[in-house]
C-alpha atoms as a PDB file:
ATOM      1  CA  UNK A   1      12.437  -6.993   5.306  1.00  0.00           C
ATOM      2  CA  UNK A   2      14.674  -6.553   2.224  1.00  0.00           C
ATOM      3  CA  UNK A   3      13.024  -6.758  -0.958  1.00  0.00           C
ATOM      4  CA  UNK A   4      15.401  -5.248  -4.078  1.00  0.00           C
ATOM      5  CA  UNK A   5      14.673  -5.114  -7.499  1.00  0.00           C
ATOM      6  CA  UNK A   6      17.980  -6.006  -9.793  1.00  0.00           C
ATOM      7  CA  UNK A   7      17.172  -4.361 -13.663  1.00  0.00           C
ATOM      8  CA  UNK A   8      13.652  -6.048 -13.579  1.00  0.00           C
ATOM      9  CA  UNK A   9      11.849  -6.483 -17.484  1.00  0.00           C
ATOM     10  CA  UNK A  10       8.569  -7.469 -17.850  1.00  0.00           C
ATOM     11  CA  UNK A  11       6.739  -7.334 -21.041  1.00  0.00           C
ATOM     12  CA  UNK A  12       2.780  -8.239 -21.283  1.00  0.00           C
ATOM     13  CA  UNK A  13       1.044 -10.126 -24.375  1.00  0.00           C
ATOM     14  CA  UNK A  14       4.861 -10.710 -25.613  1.00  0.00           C
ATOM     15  CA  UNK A  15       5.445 -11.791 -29.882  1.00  0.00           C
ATOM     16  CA  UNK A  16       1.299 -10.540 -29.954  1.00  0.00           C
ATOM     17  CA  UNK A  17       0.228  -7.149 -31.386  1.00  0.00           C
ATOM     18  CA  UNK A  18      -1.080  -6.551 -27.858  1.00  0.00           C
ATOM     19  CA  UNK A  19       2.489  -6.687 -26.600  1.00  0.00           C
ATOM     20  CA  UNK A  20       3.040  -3.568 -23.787  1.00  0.00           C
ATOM     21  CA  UNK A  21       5.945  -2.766 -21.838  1.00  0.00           C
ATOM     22  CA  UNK A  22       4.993  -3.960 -18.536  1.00  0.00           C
ATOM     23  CA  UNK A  23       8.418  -3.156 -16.640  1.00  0.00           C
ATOM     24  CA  UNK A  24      11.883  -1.630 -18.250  1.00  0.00           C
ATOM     25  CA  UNK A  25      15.160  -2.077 -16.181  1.00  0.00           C
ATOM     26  CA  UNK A  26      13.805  -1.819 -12.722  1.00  0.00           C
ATOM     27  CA  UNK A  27      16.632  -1.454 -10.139  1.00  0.00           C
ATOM     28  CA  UNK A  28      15.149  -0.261  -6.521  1.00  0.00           C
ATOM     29  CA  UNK A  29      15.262  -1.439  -2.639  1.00  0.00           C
ATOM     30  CA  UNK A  30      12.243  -1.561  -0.254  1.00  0.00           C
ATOM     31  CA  UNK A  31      14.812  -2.285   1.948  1.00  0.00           C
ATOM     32  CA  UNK A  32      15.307   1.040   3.924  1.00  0.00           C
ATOM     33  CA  UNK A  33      11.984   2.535   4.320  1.00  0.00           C
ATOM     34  CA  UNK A  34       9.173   1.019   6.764  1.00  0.00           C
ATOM     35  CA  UNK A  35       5.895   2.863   4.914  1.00  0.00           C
ATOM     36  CA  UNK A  36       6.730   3.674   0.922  1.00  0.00           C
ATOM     37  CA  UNK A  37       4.240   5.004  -1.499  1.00  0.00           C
ATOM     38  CA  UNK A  38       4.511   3.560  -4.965  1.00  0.00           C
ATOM     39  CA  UNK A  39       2.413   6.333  -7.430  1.00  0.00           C
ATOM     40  CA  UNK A  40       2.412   7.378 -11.171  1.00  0.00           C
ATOM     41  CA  UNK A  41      -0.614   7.784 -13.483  1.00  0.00           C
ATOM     42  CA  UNK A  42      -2.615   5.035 -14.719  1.00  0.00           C
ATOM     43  CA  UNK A  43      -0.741   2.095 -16.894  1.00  0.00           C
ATOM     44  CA  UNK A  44       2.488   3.212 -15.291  1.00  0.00           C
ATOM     45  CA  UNK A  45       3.876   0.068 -14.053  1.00  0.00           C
ATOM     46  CA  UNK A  46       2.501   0.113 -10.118  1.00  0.00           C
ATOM     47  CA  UNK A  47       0.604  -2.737 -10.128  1.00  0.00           C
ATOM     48  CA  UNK A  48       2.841  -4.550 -12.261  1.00  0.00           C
ATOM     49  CA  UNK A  49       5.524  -4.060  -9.962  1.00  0.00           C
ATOM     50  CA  UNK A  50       3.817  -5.196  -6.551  1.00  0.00           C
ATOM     51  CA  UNK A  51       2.871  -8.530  -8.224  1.00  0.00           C
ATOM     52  CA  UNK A  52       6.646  -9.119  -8.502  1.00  0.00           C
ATOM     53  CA  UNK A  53       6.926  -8.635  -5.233  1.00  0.00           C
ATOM     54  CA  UNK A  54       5.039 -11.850  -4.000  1.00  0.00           C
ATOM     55  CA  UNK A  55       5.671 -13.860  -7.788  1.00  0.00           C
ATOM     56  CA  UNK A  56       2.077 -13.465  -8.786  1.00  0.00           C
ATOM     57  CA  UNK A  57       3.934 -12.467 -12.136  1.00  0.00           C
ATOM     58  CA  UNK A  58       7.895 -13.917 -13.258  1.00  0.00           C
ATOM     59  CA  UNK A  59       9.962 -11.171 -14.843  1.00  0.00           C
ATOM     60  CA  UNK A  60      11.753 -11.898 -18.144  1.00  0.00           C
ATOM     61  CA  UNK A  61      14.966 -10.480 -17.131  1.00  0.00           C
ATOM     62  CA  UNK A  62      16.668  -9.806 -14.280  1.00  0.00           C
ATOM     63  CA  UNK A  63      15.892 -10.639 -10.599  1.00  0.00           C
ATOM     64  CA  UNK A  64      13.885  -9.924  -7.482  1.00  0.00           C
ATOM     65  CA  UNK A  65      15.663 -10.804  -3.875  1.00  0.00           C
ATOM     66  CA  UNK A  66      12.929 -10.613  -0.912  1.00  0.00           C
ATOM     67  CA  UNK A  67      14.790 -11.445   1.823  1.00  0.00           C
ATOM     68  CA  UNK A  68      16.799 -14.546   1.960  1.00  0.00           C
ATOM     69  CA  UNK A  69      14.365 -15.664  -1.750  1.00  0.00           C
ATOM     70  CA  UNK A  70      15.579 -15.124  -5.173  1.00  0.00           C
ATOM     71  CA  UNK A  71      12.660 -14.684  -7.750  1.00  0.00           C
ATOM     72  CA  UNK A  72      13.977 -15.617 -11.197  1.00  0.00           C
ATOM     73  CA  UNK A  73      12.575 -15.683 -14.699  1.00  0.00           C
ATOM     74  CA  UNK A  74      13.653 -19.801 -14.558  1.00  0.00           C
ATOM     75  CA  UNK A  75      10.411 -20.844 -13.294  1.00  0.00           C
ATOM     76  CA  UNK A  76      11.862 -23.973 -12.020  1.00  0.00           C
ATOM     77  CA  UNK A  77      14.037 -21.909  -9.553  1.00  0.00           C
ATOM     78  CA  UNK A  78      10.989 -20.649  -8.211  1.00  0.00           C
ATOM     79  CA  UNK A  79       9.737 -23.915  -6.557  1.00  0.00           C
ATOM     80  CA  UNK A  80       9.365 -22.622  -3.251  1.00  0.00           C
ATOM     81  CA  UNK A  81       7.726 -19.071  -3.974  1.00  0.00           C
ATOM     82  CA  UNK A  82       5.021 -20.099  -1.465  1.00  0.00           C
ATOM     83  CA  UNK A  83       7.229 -19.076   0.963  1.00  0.00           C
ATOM     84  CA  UNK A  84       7.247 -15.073   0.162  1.00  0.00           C
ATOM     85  CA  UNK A  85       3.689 -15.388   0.330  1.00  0.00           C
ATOM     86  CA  UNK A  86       3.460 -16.316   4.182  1.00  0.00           C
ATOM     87  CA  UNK A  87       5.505 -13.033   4.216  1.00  0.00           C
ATOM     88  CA  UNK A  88       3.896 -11.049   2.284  1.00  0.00           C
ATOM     89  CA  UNK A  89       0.153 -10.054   2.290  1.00  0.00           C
ATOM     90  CA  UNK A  90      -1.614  -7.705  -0.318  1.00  0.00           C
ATOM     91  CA  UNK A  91      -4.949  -5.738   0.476  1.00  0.00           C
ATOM     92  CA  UNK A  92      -6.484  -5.465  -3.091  1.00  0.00           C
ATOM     93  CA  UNK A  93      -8.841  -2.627  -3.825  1.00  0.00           C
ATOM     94  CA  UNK A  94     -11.894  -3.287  -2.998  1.00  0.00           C
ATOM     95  CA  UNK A  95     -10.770  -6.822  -0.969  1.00  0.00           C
ATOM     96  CA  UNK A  96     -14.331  -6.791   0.107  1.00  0.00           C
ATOM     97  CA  UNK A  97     -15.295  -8.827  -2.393  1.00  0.00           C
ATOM     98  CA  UNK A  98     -12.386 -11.737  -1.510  1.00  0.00           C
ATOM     99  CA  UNK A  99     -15.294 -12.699   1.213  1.00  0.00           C
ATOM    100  CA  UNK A 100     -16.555 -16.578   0.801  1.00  0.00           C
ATOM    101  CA  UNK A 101     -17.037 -18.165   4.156  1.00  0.00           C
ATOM    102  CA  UNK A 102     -19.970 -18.550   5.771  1.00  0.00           C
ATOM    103  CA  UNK A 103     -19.129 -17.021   9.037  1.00  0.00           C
ATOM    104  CA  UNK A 104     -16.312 -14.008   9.733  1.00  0.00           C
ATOM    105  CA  UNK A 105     -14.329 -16.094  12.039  1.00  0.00           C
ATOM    106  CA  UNK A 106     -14.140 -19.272   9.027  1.00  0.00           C
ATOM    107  CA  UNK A 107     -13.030 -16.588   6.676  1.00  0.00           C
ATOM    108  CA  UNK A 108     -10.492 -15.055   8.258  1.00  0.00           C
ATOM    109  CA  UNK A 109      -8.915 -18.372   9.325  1.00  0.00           C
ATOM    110  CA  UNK A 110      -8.686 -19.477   5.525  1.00  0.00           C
ATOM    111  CA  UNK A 111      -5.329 -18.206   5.399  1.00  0.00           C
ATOM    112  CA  UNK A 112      -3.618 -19.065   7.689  1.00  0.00           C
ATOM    113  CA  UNK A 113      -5.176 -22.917   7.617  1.00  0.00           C
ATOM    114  CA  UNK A 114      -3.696 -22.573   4.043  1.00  0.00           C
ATOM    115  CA  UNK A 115      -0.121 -22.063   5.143  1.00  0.00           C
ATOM    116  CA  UNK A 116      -0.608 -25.044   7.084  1.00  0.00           C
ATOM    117  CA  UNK A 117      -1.328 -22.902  10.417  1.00  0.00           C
ATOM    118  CA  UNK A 118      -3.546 -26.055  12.705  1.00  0.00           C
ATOM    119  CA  UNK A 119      -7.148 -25.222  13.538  1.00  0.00           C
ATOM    120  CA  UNK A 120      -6.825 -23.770  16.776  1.00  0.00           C
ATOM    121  CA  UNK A 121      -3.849 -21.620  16.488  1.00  0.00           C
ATOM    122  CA  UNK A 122      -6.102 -20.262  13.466  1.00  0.00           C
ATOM    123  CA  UNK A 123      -9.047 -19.484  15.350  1.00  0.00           C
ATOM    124  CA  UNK A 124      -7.002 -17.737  17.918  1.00  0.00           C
ATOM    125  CA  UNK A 125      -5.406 -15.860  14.885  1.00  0.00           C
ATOM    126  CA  UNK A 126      -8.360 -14.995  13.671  1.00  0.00           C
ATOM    127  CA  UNK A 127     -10.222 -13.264  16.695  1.00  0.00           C
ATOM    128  CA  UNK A 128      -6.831 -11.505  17.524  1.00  0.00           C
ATOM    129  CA  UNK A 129      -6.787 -10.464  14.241  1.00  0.00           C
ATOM    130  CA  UNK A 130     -10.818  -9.014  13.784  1.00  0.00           C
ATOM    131  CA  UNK A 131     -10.320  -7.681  17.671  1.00  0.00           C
ATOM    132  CA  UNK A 132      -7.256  -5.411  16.022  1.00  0.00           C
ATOM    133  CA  UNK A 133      -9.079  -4.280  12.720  1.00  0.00           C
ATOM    134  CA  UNK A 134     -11.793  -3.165  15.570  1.00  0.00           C
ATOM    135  CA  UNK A 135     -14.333  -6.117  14.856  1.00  0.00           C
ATOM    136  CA  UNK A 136     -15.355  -7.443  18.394  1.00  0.00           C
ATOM    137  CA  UNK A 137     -17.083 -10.929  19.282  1.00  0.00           C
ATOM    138  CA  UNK A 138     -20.184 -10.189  18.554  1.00  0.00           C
ATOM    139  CA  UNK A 139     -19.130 -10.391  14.703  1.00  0.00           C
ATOM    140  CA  UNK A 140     -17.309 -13.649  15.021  1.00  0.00           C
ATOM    141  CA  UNK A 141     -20.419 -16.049  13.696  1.00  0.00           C
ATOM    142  CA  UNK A 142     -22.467 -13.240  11.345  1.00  0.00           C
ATOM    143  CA  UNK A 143     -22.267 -13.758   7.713  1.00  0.00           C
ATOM    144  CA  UNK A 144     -19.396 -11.615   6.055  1.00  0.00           C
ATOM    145  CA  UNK A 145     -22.356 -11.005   3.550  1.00  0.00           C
ATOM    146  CA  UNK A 146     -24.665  -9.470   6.286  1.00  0.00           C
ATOM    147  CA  UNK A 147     -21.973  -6.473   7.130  1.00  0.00           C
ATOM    148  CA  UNK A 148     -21.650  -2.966   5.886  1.00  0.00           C
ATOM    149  CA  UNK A 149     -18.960  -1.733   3.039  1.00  0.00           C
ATOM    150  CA  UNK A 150     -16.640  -0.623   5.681  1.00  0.00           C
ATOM    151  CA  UNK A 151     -16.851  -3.942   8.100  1.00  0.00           C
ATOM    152  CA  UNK A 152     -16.357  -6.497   5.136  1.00  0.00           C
ATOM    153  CA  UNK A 153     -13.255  -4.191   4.275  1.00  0.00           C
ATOM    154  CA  UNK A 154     -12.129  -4.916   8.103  1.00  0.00           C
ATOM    155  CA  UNK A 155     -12.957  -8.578   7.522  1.00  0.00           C
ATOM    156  CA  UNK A 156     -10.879  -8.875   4.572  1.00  0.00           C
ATOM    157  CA  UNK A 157      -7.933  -7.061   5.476  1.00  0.00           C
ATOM    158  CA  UNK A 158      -8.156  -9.215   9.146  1.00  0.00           C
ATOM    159  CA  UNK A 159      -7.291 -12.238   6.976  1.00  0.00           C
ATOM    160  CA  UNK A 160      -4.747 -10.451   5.710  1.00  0.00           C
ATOM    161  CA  UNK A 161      -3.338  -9.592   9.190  1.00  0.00           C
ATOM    162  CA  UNK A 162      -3.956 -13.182  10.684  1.00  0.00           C
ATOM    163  CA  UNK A 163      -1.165 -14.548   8.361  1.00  0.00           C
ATOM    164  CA  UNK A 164       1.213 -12.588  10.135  1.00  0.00           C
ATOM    165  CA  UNK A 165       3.110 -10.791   7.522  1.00  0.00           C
ATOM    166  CA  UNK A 166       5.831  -9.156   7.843  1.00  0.00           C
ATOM    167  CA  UNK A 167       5.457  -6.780   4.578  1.00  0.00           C
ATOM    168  CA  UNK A 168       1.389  -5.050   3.747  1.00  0.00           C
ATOM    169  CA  UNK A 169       0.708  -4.442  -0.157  1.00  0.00           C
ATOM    170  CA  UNK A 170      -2.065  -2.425   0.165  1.00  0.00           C
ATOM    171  CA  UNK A 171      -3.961  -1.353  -3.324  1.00  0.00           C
ATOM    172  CA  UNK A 172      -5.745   1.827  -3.535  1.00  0.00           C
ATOM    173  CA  UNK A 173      -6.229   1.120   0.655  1.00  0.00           C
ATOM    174  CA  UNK A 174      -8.988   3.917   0.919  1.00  0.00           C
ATOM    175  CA  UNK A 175     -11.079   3.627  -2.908  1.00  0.00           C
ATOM    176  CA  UNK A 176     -14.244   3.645  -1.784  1.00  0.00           C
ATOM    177  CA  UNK A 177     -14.364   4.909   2.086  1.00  0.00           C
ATOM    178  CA  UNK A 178     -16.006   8.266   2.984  1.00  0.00           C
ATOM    179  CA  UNK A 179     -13.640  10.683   4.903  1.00  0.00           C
ATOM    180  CA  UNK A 180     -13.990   8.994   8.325  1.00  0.00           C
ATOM    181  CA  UNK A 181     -13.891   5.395   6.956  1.00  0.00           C
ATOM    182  CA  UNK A 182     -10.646   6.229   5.278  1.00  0.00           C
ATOM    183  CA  UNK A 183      -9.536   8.000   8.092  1.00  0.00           C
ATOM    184  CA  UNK A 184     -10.267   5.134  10.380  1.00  0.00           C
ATOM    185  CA  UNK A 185      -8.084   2.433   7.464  1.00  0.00           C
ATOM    186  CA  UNK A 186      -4.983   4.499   7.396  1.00  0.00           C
ATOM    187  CA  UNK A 187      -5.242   4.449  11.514  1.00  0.00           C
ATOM    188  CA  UNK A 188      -5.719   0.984  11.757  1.00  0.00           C
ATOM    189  CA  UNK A 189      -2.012   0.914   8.729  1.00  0.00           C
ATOM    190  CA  UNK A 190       0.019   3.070  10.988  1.00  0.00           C
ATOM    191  CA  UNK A 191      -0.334   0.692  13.884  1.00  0.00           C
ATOM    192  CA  UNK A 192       0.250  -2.182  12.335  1.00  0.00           C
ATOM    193  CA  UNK A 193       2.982  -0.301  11.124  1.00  0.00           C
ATOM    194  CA  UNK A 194       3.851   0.815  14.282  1.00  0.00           C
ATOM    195  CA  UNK A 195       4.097  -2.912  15.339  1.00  0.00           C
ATOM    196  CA  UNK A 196       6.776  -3.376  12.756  1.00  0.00           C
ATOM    197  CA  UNK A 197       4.903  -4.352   9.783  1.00  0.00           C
ATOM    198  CA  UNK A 198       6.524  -2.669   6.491  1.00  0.00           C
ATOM    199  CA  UNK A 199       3.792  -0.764   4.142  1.00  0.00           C
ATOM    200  CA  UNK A 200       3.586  -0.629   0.317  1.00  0.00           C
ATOM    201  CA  UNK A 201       1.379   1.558  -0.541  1.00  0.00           C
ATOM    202  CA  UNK A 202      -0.141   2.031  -4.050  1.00  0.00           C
ATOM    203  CA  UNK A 203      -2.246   4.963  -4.335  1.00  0.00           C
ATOM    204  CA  UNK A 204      -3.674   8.294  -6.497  1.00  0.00           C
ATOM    205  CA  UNK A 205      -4.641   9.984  -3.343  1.00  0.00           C
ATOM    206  CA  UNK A 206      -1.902  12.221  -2.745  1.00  0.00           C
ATOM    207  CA  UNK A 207      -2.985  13.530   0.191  1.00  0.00           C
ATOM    208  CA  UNK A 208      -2.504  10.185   1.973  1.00  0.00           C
ATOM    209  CA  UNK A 209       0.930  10.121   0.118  1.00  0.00           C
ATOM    210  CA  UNK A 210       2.066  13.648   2.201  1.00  0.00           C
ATOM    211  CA  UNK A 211       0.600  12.132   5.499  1.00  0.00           C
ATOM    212  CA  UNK A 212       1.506   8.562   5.562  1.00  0.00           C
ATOM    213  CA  UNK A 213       4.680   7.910   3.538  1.00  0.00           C
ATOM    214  CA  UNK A 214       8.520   7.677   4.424  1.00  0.00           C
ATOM    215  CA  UNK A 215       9.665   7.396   0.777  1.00  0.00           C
ATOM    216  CA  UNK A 216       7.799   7.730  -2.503  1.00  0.00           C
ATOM    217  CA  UNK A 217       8.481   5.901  -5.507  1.00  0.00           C
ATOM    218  CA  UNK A 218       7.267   7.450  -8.917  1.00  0.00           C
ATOM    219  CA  UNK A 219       6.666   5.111 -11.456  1.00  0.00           C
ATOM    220  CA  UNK A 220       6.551   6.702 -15.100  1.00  0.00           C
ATOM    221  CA  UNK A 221       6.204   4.309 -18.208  1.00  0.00           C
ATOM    222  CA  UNK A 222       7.206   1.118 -16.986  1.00  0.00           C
ATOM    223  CA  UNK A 223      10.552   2.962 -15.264  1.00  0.00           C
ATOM    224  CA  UNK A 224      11.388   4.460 -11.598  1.00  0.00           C
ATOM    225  CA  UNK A 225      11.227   7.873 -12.624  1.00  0.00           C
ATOM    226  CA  UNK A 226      12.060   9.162  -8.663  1.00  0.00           C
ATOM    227  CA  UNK A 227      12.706   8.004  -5.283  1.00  0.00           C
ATOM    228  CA  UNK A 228      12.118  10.580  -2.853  1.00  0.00           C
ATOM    229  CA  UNK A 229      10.839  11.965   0.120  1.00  0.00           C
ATOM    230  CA  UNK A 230       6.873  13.357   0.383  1.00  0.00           C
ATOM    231  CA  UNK A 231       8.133  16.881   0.743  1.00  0.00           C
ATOM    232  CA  UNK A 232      10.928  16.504  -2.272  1.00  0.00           C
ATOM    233  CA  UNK A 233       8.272  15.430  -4.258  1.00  0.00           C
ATOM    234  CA  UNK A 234       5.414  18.102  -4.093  1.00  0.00           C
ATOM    235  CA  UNK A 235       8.092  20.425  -3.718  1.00  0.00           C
ATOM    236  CA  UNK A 236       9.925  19.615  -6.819  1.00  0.00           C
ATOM    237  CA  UNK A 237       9.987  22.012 -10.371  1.00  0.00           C
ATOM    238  CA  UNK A 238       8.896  19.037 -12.138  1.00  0.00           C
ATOM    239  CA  UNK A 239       6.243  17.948 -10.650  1.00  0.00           C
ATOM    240  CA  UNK A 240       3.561  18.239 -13.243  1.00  0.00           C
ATOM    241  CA  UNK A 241       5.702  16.659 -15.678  1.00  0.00           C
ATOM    242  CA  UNK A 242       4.798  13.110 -13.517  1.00  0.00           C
ATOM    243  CA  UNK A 243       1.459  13.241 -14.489  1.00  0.00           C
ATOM    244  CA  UNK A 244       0.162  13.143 -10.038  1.00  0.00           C
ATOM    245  CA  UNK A 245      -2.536  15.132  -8.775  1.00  0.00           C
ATOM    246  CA  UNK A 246      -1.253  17.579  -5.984  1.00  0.00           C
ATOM    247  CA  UNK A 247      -2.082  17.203  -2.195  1.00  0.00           C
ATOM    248  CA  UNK A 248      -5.066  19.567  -1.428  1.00  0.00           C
ATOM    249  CA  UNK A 249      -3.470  20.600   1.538  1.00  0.00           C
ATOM    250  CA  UNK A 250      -0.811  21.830  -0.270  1.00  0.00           C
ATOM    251  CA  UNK A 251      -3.012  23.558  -2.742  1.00  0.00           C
ATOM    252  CA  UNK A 252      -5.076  25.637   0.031  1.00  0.00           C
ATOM    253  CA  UNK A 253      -1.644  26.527   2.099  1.00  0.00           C
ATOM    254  CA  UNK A 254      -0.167  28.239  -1.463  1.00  0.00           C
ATOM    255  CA  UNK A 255      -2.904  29.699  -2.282  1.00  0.00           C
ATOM    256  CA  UNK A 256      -2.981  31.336   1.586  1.00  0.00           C
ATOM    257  CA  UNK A 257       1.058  32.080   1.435  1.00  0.00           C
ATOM    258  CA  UNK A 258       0.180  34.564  -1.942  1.00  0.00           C
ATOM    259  CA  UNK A 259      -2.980  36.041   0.161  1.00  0.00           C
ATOM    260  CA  UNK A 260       0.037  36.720   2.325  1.00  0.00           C
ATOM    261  CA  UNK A 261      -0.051  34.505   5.118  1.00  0.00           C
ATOM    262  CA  UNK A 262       3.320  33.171   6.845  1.00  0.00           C
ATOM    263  CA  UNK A 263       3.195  29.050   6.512  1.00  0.00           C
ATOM    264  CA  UNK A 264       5.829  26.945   6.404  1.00  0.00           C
ATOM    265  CA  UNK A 265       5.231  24.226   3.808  1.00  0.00           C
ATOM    266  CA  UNK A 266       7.721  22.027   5.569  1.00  0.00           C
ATOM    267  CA  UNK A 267       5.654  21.539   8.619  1.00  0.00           C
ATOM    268  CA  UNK A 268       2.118  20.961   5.693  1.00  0.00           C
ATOM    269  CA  UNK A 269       1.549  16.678   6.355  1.00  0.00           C
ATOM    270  CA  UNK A 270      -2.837  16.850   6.668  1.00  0.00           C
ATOM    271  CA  UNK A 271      -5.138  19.079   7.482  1.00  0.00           C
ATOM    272  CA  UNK A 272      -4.382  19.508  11.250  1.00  0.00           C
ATOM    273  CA  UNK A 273      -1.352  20.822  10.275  1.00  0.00           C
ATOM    274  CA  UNK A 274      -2.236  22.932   8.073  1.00  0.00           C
ATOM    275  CA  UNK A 275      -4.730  24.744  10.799  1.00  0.00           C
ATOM    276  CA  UNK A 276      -1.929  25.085  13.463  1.00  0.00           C
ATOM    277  CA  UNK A 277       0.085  26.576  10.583  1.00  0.00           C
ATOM    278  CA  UNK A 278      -2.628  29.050   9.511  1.00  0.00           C
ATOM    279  CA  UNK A 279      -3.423  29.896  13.264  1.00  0.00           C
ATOM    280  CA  UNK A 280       0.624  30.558  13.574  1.00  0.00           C
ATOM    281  CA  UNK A 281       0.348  32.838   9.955  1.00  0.00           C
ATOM    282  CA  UNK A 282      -2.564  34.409  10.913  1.00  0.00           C
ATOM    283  CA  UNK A 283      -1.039  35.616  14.767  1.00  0.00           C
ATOM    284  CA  UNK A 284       2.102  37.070  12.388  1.00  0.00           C
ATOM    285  CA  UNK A 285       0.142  38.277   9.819  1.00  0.00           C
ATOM    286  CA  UNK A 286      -1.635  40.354  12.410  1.00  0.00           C
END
């Protein structure tokens, strides 16, 4: 789904000494690219920029198109913005603590009750939707309150899916999760992905950046600073100067190439890789 930025300003606390560049000419399309990564450091406009997508915040200048809807700074053009929201669903960090129902199956039908969806196609929503995220019947009546970390995650993001989006915001998707949990999340991503859902994903974690992503979006200051591939982007000369954290992958595979070992950074995306690439150096090497 097409969603392009047209020289997008947004200012916080405007006319107030708190006042803070939120946004500064933001031109960019989503509109190519079926799993992006949006980084930059903390404060750098991320955020900001994913809440335009879905009109939780109006810019002062300039316009958002996502699809066939026009967000404008007129709020009275804007009448209808409950529309990109059927469209669009966000996993927040954390979106664990969304939970309020007082069974699983109640609270992932919320949503789509609240885009008008009737009660039974909701229900049926719902279970296909907790059956996906790996949540069988047995969870359907429990409290969302009585589940572990990781299964009120799966409940959350459920509702999410049971709206049938066609675009995933997902916020810092792994904060939280130990190595399998976060492995299991980004599986669960890539096949909804694989499905045709299109990802935006904010993140620090670089690593998932190198695995996951299509395209990478840097913010810097308010600004799109680059748009580029994975590789482009932990192979660039000015790298550091973005203020990201480097993929440990990549770390441990230079560190092996000056040790002498034969790897081809191209071929680096996780850590599976990066064995068949050592076992492949290590064969020349010998």
């Amino acid at each position: 789904m097409p969603i392009i930025f047209d020289h997008v300003f947004y200012t916080y606390s405007k006319k107030t000494p708190f006042e803070q560049i939120g946004l500064e000419d933001v031109s960019l399309s989503f509109a190519n690219y079926s799993f992006v990564a949006l980084v930059g450091h903390t404060g750098s406009g991320k955020s900001t920029l994913v809440q335009h997508i879905t009109g939780l915040i109006i810019p002062d200048n300039g316009t958002i198109n996502v699809d066939d809807y026009v967000i404008t700074p007129h709020k009275r053009k804007n009448k209808n913005i409950r529309k990109i929201r059927e469209q669009i669903g966000i996993v927040f960090q954390f979106p664990e603590y969304q939970l309020f129902e007082e069974t699983v199956l109640k609270d992932v039908a919320f949503g789509p009750k609240n885009f008008g969806v009737n009660e039974k196609e909701a229900i049926q929503r719902s279970k296909d939707a907790l059956l996906k995220v790996g949540l069988d019947e047995s969870y359907f009546n429990r409290s969302p309150f009585d589940l572990s970390g990781g299964e009120k995650r799966r409940v959350a993001i459920a509702g999410i899916i049971a709206i049938k989006p066609k675009v995933l915001i997902l916020d810092e998707p792994t904060a939280g999760l130990d190595p399998q949990g976060s492995k299991n999340m980004m599986q669960l991503f890539c096949d909804l992905n694989a499905s045709g859902t299109q990802i935006i994903m904010v993140t620090h974690d670089m690593d998932l950046v190198l695995e996951y992503a299509d395209h990478v979006i840097v913010m810097k200051d308010g600004k799109v600073a680059k748009e580029l591939s994975p590789l482009e982007l932990f192979s660039s000369n000015d790298y550091q100067d973005l203020s990201l954290d480097y993929p440990r992958v990549f770390e441990v595979a230079k560190e092996l190439i000056k040790k002498g070992l034969n790897i081809n950074l191209q071929k680096i995306k996780n850590i599976d890789t990066l064995v068949d690439e050592i076992c492949k150096g290590r064969d020349d090497y010998e």
